[in-house]
Protein backbone atom coordinates (compact mmCIF):
# COMPACT_ATOMS: atom_id res chain seq x y z
CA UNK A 1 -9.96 -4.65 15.40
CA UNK A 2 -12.21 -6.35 12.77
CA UNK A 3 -11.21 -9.18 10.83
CA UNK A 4 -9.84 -8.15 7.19
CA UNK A 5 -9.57 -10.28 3.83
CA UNK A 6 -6.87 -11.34 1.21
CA UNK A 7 -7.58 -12.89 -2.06
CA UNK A 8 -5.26 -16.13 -3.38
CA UNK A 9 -4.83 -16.82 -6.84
CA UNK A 10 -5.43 -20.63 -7.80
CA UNK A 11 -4.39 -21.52 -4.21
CA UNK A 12 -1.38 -21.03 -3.97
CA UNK A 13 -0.35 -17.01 -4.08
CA UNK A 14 -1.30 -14.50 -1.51
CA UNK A 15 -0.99 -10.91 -1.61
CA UNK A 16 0.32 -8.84 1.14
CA UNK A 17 -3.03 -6.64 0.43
CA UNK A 18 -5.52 -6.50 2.97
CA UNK A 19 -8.92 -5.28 2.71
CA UNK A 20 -11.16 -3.74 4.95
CA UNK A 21 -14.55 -4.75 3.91
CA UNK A 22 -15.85 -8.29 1.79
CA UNK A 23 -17.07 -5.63 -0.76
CA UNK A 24 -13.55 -4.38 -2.05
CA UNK A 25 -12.27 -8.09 -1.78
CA UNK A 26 -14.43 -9.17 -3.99
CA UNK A 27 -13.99 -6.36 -6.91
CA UNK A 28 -10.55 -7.19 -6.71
CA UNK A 29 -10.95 -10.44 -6.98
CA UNK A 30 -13.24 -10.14 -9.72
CA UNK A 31 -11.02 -7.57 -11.65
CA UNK A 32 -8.54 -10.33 -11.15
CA UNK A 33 -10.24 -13.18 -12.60
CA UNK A 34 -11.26 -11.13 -15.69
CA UNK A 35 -7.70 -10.96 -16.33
CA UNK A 36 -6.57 -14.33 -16.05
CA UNK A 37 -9.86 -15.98 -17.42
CA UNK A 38 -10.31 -19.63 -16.64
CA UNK A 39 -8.87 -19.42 -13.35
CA UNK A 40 -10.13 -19.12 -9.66
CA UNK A 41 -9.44 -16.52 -7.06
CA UNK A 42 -10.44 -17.34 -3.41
CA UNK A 43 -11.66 -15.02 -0.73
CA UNK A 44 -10.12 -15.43 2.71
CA UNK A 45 -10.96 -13.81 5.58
CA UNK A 46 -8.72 -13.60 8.60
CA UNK A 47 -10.15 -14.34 11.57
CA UNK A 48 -7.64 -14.47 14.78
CA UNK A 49 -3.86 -13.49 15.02
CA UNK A 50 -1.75 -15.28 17.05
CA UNK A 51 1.64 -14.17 18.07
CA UNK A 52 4.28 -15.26 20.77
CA UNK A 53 5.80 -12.14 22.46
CA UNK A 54 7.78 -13.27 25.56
CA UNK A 55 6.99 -15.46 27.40
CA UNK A 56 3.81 -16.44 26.40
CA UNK A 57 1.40 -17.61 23.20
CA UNK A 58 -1.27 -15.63 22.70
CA UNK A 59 -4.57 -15.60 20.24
CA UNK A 60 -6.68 -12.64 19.71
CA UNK A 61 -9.89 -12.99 17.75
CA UNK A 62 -10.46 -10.35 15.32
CA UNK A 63 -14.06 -9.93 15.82
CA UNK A 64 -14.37 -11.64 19.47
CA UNK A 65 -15.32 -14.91 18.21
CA UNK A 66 -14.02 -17.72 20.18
CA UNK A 67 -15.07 -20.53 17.29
């Protein structure tokens, strides 16, 4: 799986949208902040899930990364 990106509005909404590529999370982003001038919309890229299923914690890196 490779990572994915959201965009937050002013820091402090996120979107349940994901996108694929940095390209189309930018031109929504931009679209965005053309509509709501004066205000800043942040890029965020996901890079590792983690989840708990039973019985153990787990961490998987989206793109193999082990930062």
């Amino acid at each position: 799986m490779k990572p994915f990106y959201y965009i937050s509005f002013n820091s402090r909404d996120l979107w349940a949208i994901k996108y694929k590529t940095l390209k189309s999370a930018v031109e929504a982003a931009e679209e965005m902040a053309a509509d709501h001038a004066g205000t800043s919309i942040e890029i965020l890229k996901c890079m590792a899930i983690s989840s708990s299923p039973k019985p153990h914690v787990t961490t998987f890196y989206l793109d193999r990364a082990t930062e």
